[in-house]
Protein backbone atom coordinates (compact mmCIF):
# COMPACT_ATOMS: atom_id res chain seq x y z
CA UNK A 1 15.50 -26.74 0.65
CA UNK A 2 14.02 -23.67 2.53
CA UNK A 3 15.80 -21.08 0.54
CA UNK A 4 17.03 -19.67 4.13
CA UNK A 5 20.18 -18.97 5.17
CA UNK A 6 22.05 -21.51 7.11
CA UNK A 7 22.12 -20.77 10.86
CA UNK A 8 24.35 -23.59 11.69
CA UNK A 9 28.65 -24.00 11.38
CA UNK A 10 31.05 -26.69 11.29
CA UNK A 11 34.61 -26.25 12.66
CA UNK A 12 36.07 -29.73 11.69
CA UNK A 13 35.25 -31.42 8.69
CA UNK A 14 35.81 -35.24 8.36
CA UNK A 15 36.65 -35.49 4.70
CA UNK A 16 37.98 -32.66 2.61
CA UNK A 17 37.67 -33.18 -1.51
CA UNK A 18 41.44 -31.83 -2.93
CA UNK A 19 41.33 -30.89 -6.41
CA UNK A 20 44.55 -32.28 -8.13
CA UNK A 21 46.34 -29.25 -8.66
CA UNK A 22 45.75 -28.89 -4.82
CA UNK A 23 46.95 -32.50 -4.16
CA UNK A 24 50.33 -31.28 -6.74
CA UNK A 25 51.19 -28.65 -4.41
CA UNK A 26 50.59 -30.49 -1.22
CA UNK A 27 53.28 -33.09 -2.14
CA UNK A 28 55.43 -30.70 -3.45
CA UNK A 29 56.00 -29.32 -0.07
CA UNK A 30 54.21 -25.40 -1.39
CA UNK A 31 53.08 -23.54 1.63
CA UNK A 32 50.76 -21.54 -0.17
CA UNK A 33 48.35 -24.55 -0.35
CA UNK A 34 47.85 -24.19 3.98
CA UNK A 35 47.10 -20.56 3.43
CA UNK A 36 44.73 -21.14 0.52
CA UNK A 37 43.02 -23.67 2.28
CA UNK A 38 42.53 -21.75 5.23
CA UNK A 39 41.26 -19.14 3.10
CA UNK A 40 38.41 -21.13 1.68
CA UNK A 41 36.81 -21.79 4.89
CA UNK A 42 37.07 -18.31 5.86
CA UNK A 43 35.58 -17.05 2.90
CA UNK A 44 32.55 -19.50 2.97
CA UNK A 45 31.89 -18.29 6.32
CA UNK A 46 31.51 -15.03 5.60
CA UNK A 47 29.72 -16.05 2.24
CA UNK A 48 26.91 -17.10 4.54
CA UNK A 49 27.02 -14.47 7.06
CA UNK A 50 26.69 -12.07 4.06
CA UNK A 51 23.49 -13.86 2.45
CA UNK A 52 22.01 -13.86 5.78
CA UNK A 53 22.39 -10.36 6.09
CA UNK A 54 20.93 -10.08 2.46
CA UNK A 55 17.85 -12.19 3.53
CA UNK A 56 17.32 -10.47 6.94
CA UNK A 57 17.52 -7.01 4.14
CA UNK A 58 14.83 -8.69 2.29
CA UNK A 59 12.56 -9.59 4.75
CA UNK A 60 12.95 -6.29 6.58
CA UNK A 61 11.96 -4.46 3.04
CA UNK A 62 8.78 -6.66 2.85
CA UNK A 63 7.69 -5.67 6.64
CA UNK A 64 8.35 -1.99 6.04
CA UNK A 65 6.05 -2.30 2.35
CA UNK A 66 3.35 -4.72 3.58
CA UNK A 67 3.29 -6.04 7.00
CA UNK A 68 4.12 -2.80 9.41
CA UNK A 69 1.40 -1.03 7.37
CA UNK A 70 -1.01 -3.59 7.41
CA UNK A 71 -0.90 -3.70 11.38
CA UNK A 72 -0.72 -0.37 12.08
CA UNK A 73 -4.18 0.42 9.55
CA UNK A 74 -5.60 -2.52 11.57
CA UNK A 75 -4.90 -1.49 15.06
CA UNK A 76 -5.64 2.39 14.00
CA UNK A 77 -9.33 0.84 12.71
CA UNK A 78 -9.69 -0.65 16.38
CA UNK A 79 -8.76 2.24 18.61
CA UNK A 80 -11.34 4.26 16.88
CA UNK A 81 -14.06 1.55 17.11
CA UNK A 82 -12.96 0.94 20.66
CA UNK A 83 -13.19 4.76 21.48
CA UNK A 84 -16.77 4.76 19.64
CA UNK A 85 -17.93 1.78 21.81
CA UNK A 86 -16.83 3.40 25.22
CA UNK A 87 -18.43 6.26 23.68
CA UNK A 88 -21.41 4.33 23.51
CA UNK A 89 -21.66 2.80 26.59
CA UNK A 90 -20.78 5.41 28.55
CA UNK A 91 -23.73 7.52 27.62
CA UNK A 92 -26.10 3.94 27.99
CA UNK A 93 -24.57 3.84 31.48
CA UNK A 94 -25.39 7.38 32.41
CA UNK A 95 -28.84 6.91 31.94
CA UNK A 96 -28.93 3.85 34.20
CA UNK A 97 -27.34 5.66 37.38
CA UNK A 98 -29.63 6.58 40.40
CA UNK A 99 -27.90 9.59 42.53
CA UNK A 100 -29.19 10.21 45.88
CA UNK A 101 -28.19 13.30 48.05
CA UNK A 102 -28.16 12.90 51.96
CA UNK A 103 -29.42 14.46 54.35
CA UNK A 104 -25.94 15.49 54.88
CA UNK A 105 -24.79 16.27 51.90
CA UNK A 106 -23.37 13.57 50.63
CA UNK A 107 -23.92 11.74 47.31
CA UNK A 108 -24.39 8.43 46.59
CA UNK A 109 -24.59 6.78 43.26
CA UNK A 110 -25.77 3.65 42.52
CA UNK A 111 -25.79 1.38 39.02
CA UNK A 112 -29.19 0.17 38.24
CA UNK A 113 -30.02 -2.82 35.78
CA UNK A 114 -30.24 -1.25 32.37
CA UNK A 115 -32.50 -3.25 31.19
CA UNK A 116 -32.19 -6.09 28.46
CA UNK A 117 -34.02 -7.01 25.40
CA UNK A 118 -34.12 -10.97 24.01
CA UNK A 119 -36.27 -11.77 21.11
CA UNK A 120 -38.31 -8.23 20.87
CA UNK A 121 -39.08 -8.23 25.07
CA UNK A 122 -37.34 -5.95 27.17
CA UNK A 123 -36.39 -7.34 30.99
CA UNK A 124 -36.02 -4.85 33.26
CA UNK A 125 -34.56 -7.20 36.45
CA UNK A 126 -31.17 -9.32 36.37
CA UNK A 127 -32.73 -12.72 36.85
CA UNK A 128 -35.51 -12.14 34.38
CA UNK A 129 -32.85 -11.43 32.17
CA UNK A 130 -30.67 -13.95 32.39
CA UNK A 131 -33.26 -16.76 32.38
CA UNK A 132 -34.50 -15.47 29.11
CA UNK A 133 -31.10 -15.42 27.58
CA UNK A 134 -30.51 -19.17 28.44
CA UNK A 135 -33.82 -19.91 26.79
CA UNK A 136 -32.70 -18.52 24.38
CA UNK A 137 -29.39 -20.57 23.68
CA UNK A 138 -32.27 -23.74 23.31
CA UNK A 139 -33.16 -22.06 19.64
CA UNK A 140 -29.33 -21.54 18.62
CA UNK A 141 -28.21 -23.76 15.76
CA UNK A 142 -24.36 -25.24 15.93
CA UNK A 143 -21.89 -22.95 14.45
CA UNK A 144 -24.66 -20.12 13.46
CA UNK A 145 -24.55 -16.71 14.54
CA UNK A 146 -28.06 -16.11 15.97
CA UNK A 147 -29.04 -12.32 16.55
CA UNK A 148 -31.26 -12.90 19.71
CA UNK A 149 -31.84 -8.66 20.83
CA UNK A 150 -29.92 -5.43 22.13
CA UNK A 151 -28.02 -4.39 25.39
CA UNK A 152 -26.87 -0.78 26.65
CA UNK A 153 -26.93 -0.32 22.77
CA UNK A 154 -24.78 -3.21 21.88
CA UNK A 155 -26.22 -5.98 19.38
CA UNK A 156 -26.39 -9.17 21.41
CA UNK A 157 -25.87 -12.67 19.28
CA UNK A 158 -25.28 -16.17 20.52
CA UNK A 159 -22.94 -18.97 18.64
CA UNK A 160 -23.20 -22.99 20.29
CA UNK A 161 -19.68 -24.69 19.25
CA UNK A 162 -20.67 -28.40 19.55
CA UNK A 163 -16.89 -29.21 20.10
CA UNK A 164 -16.50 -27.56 23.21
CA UNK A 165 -20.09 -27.93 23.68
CA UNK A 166 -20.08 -24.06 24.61
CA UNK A 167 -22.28 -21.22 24.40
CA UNK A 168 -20.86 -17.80 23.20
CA UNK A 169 -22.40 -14.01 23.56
CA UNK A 170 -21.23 -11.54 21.29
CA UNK A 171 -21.70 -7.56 21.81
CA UNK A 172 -21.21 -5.64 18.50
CA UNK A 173 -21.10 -2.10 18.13
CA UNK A 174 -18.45 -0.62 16.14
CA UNK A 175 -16.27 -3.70 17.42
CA UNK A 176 -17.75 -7.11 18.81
CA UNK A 177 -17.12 -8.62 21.72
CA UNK A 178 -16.85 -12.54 22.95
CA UNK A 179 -18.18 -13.73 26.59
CA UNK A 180 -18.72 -17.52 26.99
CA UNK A 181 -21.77 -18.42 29.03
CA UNK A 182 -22.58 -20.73 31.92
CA UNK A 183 -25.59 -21.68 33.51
CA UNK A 184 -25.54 -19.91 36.13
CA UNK A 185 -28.33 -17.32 35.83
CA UNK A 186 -26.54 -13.84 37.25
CA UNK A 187 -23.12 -15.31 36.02
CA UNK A 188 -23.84 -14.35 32.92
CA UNK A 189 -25.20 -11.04 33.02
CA UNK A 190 -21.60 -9.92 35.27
CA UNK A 191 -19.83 -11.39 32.48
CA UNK A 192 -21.29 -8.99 30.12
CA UNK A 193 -20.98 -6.39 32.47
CA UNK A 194 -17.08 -6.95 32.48
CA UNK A 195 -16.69 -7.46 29.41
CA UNK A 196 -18.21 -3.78 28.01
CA UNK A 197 -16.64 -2.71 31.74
CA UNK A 198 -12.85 -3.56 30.12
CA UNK A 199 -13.67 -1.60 27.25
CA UNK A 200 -10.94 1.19 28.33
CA UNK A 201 -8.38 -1.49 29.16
CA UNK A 202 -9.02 -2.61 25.42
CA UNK A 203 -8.39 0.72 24.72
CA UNK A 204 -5.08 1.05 25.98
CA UNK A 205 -3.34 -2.36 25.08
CA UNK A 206 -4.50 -1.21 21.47
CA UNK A 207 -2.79 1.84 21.84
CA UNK A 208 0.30 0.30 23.45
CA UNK A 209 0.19 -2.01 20.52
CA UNK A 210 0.48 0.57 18.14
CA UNK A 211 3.23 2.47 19.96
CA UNK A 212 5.03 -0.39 19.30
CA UNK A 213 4.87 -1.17 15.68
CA UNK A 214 5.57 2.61 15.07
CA UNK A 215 8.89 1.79 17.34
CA UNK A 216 9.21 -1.40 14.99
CA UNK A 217 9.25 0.45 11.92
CA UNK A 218 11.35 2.92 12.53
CA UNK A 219 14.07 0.51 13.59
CA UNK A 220 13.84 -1.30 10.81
CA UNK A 221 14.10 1.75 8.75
CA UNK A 222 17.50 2.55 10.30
CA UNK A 223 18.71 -1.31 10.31
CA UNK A 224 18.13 -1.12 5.79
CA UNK A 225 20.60 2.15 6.43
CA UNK A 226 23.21 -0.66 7.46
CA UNK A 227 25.85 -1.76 5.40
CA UNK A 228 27.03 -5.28 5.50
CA UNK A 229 29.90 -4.66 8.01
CA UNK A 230 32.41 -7.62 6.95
CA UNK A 231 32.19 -6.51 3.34
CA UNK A 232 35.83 -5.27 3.39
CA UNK A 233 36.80 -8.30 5.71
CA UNK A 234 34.91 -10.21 2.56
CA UNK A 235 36.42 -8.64 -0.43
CA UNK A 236 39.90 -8.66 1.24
CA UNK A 237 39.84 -12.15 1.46
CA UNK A 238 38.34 -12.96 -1.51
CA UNK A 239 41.08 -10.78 -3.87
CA UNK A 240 43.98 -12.97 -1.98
CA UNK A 241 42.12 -15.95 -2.39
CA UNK A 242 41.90 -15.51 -6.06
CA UNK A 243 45.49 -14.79 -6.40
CA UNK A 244 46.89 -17.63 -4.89
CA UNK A 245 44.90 -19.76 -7.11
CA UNK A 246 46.53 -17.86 -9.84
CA UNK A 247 49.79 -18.53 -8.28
CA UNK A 248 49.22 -22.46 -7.68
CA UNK A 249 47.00 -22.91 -10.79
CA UNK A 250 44.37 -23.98 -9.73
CA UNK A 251 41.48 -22.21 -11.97
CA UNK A 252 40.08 -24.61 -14.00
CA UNK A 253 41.07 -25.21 -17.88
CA UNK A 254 44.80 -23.75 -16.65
CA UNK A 255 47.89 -25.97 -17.75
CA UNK A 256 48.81 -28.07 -14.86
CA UNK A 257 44.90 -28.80 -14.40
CA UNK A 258 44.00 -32.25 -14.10
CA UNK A 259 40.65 -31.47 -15.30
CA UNK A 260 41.71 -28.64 -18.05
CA UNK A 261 43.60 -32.08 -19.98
CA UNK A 262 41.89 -33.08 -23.14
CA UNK A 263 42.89 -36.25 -25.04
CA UNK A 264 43.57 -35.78 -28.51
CA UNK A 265 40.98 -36.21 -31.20
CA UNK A 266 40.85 -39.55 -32.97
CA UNK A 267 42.34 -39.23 -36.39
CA UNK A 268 39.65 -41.27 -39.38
CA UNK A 269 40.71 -44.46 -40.78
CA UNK A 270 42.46 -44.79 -37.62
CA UNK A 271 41.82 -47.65 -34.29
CA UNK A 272 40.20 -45.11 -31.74
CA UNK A 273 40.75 -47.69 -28.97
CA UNK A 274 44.52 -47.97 -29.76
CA UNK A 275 44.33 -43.71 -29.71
CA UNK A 276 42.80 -43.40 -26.83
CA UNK A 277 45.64 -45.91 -24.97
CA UNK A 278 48.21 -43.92 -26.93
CA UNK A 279 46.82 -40.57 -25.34
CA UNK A 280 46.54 -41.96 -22.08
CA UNK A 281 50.18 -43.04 -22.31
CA UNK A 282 50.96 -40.01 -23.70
CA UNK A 283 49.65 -38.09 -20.76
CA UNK A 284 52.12 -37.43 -18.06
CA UNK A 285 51.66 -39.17 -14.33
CA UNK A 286 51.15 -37.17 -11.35
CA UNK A 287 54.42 -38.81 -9.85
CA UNK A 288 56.00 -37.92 -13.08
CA UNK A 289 55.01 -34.25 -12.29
CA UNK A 290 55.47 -33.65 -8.81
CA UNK A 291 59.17 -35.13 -9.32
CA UNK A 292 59.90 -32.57 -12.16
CA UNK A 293 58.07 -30.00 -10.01
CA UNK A 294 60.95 -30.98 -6.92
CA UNK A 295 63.87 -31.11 -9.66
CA UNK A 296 62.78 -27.71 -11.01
CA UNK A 297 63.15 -26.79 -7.46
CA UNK A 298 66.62 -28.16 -6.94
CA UNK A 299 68.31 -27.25 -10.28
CA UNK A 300 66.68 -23.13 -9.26
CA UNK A 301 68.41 -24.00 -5.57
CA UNK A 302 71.70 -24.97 -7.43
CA UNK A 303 71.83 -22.48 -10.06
CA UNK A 304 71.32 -19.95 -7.11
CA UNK A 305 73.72 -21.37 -4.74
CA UNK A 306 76.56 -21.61 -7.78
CA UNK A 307 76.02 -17.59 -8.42
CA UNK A 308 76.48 -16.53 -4.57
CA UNK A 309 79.96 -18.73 -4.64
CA UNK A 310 80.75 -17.23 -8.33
CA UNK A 311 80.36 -13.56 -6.64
């Protein structure tokens, strides 16, 4: 229904459909039948193992034309807007750093505010700050993407999501960036903070990333090298299964096949249900068959044993 390759096997099966050649041979006693039989299951088996390894072919061909070079374009795009950003910031966050030399001689360096501007006014202290940015989540409409100013050159925009009832603060430079807001007044302004702070931690889980999708793609380049490794196992089987069909006639349309038997044609003028009886009469009973079979059997088992005494 799926068109995928079944994962699942069956050892035992309850009921097993005989064609009536098969059936023939059974009764006659032919060993051949066990062995072709046994063959059938085997072969199916490694039917299925084969089209899943045709599948698994297939799917690795359409990673190695579409998705591996999708990814890797994407996650190339992002290291270089994540580098940009920490670009970016770290020159906003040089300009914000107070150093102060001791008396003796050491250095201390301290982070000042850098300042943030909501709806064209710039705050220069934390708390001025954040007040003004949760006045500013009164004017944002559900769902809308509202730019509200600029931080340590970042664009600043808020979203409301009425189903979490949420406020969200989004940083965009070359990439944007999500924090979720509280209420809580300096809360928010560390959150930003962190979130431009992990910027190099970005950085590295994107390159990680794309270490492995280059790893990806080269494995699956050497898995298509791969030939299906029960393909002789296959073909073996297969060419023995054949011939003992041959050999108990079991292809279909052959002589001693039930469903190779056509009635003969009705002749005109004449009763067609009387010549269809008389063709149904005429054809001979599987009894009638399997005893000629075992007397065909016994006259070759005479004849054979009369020669050995003659010589």
């Amino acid at each position: 229904m799926t068109s995928k390759s079944p994962m699942r096997t069956c050892e035992d099966v309850d009921e097993t459909a005989l064609s009536y050649a098969e059936i023939k041979a059974l009764c006659a006693g032919n060993p051949k039948i066990k062995e072709k039989m046994n063959l059938d299951v085997e072969v199916a088996k490694l039917r299925i193992v084969k089209s899943d390894f045709i599948s698994q072919r297939h799917r690795l061909e359409d990673d190695l034309l579409q998705h591996y070079p999708k990814q890797i374009t994407a996650v190339n795009e992002r290291i270089v807007g994540l580098e940009n950003d920490i670009a970016l910031y770290n020159k906003q966050n040089v300009k914000g750093m107070n150093i102060q030399e001791g008396m003796s001689g050491s250095v201390s360096v301290t982070a000042a505010f850098h300042g943030m501007t909501i709806k064209d006014k710039t705050y220069t202290e934390k708390e001025l700050a954040g007040e003004a940015l949760l006045e500013a989540c009164k004017t944002v409409v559900d769902k809308t993407d509202t730019l509200i100013g600029e931080y340590m050159g970042f664009k600043m925009s808020l979203r409301f999501y009425s189903s979490n009832n949420k406020f969200y603060l989004y940083l965009r430079g070359s990439m944007t960036y999500e924090a979720e807001l509280g209420t809580d007044i300096f809360g928010n302004i560390t959150r930003v903070n962190n979130m431009l702070g992990d910027l190099p931690e970005r950085l590295e889980g994107a390159k990680s990333q794309l270490s492995d999708l280059l790893n990806q793609q080269e494995l699956a380049k050497e898995e298509l090298k791969k030939p299906f490794a029960l393909a002789d196992e296959l073909a073996e089987k297969e060419a023995r299964l054949a011939l003992l069909n041959a050999e108990l006639n079991i292809d279909e349309g052959g002589p001693n096949s039930h469903e190779g038997f056509k009635p003969p044609r009705p002749r005109h003028g004449g009763n067609t249900a009387q010549q269809s009886a008389a063709a149904k009469s005429a054809r001979p009973s599987f009894l009638d068959e399997i005893r000629a079979y075992q007397a065909d059997e016994q006259l070759s088992a005479t004849a054979k044993k009369k020669q050995e005494l003659d010589i």
